[in-house]
N, C-alpha and C. Protein backbone atom coordinates (compact mmCIF):
# COMPACT_ATOMS: atom_id res chain seq x y z
N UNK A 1 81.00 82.26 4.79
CA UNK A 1 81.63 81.64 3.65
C UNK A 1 80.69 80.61 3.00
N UNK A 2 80.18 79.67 3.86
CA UNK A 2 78.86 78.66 3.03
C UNK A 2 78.11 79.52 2.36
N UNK A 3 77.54 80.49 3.25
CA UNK A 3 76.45 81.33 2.40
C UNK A 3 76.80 81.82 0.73
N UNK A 4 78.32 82.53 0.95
CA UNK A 4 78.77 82.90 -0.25
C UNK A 4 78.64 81.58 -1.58
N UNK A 5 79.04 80.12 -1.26
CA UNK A 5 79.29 79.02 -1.84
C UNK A 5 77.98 78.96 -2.45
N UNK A 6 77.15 79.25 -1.24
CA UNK A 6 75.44 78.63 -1.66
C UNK A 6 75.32 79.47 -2.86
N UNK A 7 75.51 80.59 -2.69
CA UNK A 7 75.24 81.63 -3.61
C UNK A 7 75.77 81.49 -5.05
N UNK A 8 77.11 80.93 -4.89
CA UNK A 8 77.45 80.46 -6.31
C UNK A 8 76.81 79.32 -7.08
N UNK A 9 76.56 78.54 -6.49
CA UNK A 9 75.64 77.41 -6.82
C UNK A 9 74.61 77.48 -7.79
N UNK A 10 73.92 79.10 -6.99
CA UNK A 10 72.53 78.95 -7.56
C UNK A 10 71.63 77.88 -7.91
N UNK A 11 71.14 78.00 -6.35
CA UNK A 11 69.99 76.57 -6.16
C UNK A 11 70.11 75.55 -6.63
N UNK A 12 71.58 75.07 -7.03
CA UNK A 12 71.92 73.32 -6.83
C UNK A 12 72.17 72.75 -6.05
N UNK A 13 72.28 71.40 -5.16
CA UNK A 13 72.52 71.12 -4.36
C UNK A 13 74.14 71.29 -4.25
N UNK A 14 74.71 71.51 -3.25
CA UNK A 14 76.38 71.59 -2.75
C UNK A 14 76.22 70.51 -1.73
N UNK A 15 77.62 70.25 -1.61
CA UNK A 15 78.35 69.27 -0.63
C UNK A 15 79.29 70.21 -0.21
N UNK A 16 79.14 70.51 1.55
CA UNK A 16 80.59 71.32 2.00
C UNK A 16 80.99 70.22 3.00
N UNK A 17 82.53 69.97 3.36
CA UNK A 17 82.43 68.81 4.65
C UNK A 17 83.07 70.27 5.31
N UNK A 18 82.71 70.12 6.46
CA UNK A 18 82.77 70.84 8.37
C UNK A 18 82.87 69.97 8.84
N UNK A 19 83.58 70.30 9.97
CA UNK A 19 83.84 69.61 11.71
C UNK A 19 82.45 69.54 11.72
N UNK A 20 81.79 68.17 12.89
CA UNK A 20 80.80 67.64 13.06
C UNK A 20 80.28 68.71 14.26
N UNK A 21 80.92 69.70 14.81
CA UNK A 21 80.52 70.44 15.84
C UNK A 21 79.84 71.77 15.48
N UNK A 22 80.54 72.20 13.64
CA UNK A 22 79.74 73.58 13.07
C UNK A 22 78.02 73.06 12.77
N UNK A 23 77.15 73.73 12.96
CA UNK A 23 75.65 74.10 12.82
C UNK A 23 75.15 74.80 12.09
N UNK A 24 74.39 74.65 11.49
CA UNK A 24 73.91 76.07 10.27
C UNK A 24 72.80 76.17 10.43
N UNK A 25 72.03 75.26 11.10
CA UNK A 25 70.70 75.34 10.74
C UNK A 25 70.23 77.06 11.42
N UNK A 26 70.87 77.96 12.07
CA UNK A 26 70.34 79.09 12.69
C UNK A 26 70.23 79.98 11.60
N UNK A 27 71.33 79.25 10.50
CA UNK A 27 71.21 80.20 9.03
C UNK A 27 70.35 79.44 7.94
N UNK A 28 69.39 78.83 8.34
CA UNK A 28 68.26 78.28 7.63
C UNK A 28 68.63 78.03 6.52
N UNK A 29 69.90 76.86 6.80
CA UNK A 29 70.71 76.05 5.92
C UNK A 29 70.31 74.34 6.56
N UNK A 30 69.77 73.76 5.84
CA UNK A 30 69.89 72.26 6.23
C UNK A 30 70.65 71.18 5.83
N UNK A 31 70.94 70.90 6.73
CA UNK A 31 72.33 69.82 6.79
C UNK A 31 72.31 68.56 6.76
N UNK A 32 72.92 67.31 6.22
CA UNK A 32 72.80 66.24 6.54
C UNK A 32 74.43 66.14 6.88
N UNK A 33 74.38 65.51 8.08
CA UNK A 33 75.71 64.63 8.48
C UNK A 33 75.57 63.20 8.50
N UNK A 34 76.71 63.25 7.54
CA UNK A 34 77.49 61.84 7.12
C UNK A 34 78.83 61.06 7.30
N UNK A 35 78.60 60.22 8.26
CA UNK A 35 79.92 59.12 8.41
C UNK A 35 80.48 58.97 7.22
N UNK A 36 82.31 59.44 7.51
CA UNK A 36 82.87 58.56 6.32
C UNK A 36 84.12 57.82 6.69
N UNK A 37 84.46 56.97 5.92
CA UNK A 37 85.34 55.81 6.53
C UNK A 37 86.76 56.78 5.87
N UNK A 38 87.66 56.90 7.10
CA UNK A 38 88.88 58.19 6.58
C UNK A 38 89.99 57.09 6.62
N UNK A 39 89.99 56.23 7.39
CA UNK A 39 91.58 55.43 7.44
C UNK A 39 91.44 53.83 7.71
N UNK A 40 92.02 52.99 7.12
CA UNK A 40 92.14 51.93 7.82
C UNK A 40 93.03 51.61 8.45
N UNK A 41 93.12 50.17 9.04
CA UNK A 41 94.51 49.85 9.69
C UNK A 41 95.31 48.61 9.81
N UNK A 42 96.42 48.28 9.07
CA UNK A 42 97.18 47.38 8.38
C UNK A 42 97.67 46.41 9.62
N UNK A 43 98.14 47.23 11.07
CA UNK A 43 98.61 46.20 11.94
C UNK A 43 98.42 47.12 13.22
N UNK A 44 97.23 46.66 13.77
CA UNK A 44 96.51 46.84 14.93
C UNK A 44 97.30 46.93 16.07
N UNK A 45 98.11 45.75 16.04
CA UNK A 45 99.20 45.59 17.31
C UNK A 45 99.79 46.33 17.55
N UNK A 46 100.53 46.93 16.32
CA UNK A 46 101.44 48.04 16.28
C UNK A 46 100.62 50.04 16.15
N UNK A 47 99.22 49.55 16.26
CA UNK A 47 98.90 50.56 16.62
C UNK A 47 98.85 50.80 17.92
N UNK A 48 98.34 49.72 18.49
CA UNK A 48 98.00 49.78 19.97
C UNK A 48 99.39 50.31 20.96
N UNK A 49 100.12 49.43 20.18
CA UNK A 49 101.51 49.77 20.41
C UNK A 49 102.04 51.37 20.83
N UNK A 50 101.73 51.73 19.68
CA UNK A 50 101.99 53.66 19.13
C UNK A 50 101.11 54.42 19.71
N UNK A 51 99.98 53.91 20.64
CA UNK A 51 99.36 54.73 21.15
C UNK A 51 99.75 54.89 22.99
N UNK A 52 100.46 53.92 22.98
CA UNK A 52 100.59 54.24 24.60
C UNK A 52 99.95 54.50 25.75
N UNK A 53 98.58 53.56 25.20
CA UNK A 53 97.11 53.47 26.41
C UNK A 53 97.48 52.92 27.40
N UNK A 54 97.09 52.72 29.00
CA UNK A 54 97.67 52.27 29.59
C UNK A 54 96.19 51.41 30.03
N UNK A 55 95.43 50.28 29.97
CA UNK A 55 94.58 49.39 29.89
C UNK A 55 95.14 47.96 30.81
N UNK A 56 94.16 47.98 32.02
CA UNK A 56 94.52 46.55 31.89
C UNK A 56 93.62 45.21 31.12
N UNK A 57 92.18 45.80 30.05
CA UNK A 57 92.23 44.79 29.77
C UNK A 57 91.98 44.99 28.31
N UNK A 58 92.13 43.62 27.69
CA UNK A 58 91.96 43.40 26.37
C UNK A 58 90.74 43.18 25.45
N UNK A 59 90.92 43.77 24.38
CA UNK A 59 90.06 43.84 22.94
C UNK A 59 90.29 42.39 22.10
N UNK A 60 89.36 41.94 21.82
CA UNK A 60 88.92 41.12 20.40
C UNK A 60 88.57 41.48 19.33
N UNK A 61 89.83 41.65 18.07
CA UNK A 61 89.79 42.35 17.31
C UNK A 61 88.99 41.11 16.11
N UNK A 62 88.15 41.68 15.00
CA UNK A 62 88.16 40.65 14.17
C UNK A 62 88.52 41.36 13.09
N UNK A 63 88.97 40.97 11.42
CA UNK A 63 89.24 41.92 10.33
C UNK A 63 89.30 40.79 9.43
N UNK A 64 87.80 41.26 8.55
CA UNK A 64 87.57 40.20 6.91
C UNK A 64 88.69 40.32 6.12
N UNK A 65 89.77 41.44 6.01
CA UNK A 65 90.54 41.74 5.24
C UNK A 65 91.83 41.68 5.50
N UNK A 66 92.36 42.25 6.91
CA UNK A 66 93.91 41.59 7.52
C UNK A 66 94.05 40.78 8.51
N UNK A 67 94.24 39.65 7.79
CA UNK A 67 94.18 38.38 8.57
C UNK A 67 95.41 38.97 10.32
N UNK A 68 96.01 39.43 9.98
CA UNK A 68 96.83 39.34 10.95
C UNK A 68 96.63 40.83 12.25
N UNK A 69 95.52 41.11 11.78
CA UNK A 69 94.57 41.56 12.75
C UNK A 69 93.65 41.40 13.80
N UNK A 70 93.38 40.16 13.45
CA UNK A 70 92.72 39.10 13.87
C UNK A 70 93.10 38.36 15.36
N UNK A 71 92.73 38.46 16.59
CA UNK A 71 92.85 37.83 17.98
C UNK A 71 92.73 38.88 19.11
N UNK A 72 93.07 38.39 19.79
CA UNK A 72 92.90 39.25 21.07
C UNK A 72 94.17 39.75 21.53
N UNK A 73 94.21 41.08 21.74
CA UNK A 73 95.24 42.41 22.01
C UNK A 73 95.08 42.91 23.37
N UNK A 74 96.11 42.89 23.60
CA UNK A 74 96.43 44.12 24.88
C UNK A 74 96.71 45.26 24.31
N UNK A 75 96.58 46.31 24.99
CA UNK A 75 97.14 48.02 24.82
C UNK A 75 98.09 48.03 24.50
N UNK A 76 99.39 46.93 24.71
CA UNK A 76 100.45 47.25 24.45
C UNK A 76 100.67 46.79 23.38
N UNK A 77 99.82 46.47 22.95
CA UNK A 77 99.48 45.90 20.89
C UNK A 77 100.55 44.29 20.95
N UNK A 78 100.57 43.42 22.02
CA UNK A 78 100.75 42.22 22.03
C UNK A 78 99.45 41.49 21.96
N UNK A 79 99.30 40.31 21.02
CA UNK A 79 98.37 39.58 21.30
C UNK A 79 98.36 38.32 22.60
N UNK A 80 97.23 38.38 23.08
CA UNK A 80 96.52 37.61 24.49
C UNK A 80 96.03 36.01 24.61
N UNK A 81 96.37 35.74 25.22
CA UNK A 81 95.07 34.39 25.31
C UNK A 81 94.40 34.71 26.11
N UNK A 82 94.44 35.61 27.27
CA UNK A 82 93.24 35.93 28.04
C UNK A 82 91.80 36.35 27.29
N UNK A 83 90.95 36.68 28.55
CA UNK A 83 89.70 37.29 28.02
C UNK A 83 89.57 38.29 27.48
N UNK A 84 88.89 38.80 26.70
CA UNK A 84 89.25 40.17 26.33
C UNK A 84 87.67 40.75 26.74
N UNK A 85 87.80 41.80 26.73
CA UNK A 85 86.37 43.17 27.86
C UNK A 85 85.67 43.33 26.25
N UNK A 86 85.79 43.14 25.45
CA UNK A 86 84.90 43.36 23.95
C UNK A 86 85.70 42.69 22.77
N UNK A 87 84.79 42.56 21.92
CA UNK A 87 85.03 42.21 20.40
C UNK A 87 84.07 43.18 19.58
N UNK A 88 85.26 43.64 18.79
CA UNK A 88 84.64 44.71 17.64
C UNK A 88 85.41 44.38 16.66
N UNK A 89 84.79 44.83 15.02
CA UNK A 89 85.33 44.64 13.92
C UNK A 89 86.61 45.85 13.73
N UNK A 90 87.67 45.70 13.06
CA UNK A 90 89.05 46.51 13.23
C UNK A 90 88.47 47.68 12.64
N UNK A 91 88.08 47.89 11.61
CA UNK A 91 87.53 48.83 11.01
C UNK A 91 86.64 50.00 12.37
N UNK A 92 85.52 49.47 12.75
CA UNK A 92 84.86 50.23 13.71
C UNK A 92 86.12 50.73 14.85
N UNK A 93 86.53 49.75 15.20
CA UNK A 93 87.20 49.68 16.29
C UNK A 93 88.34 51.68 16.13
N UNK A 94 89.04 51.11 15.10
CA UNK A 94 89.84 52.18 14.67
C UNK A 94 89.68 53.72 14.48
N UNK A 95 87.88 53.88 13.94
CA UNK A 95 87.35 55.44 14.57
C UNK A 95 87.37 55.82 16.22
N UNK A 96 87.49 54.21 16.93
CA UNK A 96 87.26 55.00 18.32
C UNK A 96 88.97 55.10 18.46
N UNK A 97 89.87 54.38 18.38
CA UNK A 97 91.44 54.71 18.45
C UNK A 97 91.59 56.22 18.04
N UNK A 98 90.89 56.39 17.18
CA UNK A 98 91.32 57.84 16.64
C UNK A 98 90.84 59.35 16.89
N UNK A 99 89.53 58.37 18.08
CA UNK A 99 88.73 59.80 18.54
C UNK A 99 88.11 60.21 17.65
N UNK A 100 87.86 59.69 16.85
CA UNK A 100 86.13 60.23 15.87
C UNK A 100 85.02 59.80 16.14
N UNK A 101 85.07 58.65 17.15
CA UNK A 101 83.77 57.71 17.63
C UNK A 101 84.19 57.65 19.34
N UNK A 102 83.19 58.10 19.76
CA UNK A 102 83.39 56.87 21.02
C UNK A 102 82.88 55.80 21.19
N UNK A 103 83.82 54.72 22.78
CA UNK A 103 83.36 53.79 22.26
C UNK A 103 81.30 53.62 21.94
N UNK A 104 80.71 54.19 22.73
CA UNK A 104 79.20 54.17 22.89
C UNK A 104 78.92 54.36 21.88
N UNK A 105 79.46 54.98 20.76
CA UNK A 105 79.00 55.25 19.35
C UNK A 105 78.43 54.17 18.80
N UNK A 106 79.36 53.35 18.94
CA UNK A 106 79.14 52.38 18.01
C UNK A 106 78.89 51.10 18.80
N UNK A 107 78.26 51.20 19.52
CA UNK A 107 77.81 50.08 20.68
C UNK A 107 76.84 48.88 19.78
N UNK A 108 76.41 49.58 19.13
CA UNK A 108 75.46 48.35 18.27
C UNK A 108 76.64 46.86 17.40
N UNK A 109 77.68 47.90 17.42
CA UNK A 109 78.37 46.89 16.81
C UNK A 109 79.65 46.10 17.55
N UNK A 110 79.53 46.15 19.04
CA UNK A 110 80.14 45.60 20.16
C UNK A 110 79.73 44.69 20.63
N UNK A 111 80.23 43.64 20.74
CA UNK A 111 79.84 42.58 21.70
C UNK A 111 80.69 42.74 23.31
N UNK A 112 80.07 43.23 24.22
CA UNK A 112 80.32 43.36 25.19
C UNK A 112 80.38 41.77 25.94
N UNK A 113 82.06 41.83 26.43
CA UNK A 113 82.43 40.51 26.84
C UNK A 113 82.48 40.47 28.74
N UNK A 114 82.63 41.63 29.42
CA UNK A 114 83.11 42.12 30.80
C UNK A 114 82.82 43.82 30.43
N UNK A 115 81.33 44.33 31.04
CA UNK A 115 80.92 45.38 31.08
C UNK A 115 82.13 46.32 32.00
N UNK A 116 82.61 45.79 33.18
CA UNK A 116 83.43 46.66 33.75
C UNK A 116 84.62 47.24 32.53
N UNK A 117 85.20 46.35 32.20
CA UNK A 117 86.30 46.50 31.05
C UNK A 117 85.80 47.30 29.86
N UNK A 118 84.57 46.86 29.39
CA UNK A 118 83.67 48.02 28.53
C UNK A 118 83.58 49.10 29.36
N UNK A 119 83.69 49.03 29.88
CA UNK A 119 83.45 50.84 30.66
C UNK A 119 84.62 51.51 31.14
N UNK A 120 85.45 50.45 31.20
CA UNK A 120 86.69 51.19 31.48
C UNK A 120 87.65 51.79 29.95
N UNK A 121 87.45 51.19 28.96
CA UNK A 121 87.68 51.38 27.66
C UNK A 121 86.73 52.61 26.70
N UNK A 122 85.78 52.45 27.52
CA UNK A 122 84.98 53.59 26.99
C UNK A 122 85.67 54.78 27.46
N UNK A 123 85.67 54.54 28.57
CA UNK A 123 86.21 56.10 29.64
C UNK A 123 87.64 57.05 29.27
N UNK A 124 88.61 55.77 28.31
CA UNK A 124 89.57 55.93 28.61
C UNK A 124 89.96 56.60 26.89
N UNK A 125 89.09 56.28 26.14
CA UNK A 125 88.86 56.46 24.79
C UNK A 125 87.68 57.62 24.12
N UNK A 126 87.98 58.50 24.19
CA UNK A 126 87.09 59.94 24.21
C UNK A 126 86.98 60.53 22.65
N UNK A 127 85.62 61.01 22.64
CA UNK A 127 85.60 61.13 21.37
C UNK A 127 86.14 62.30 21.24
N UNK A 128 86.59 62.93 20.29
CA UNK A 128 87.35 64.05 20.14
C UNK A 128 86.98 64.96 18.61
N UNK A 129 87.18 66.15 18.48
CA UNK A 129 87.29 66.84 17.22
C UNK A 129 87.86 66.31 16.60
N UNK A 130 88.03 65.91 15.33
CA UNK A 130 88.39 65.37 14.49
C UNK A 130 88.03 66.06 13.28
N UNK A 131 88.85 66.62 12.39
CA UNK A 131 89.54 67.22 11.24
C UNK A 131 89.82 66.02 9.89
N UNK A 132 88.81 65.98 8.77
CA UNK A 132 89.25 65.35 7.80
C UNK A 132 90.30 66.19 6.65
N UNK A 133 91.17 65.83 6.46
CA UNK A 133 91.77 66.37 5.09
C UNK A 133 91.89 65.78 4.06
N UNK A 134 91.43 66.20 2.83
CA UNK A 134 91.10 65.51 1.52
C UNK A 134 92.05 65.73 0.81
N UNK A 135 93.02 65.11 0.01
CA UNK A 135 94.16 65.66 -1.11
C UNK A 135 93.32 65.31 -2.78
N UNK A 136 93.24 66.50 -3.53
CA UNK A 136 92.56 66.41 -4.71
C UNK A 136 93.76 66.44 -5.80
């Protein structure tokens, strides 16, 4: 089916989005893959909430944009005064909730607070296939 697309084109560049797992290059098609930001998230707590992780320890969420995103969370999307095992920005944070990132993905942008707890959060949070759908 790309091939057919390419073909309509006639030697302009195209944009197709695929699952990050299809390959073309065996059809001496070259590819660039590109991150794109698909969702944000309005109230963290209540995600954590809806996901039903079972964690004993906690995240340090930060978010320039919803203030009330902002502190340290348990799994059960209550906020903590304890320590929390990392601080990540909500935004990043939310591709790994959703299984488009794991956590190691995006390690550059983790501050690792208690490596055990980073590793137990990594383990427990798997990156997964992930399916974008676009409404035009």
């Amino acid at each position: 089916m790309v091939k057919q697309i390419i073909g309509f084109a006639k030697g302009k560049k195209i944009s197709v989005k695929l699952p990050p797992e299809v390959k073309l290059s065996h059809m001496g098609i070259e590819t660039i893959s590109m991150t794109k930001g698909v969702a944000g998230v309005c109230n963290i707590g209540a995600l954590f909430k809806g996901l039903e992780i079972d964690c004993p320890y906690a995240v340090e969420i930060f978010d320039p944009i919803v203030a009330g995103n902002n502190g340290v969370f348990r799994f059960d999307g209550a906020k903590t005064s304890r320590e929390a095992a990392i601080k990540v920005e909500a935004g990043r944070f939310l591709g790994v909730l959703m299984g488009y990132n794991a956590l190691e993905d995006i390690r550059p942008f983790v501050t690792i607070l208690n490596q055990d707890g980073y590793d137990f959060i990594n383990g427990i949070l798997p990156k997964c296939n992930c399916y974008i759908i676009d409404e035009y």
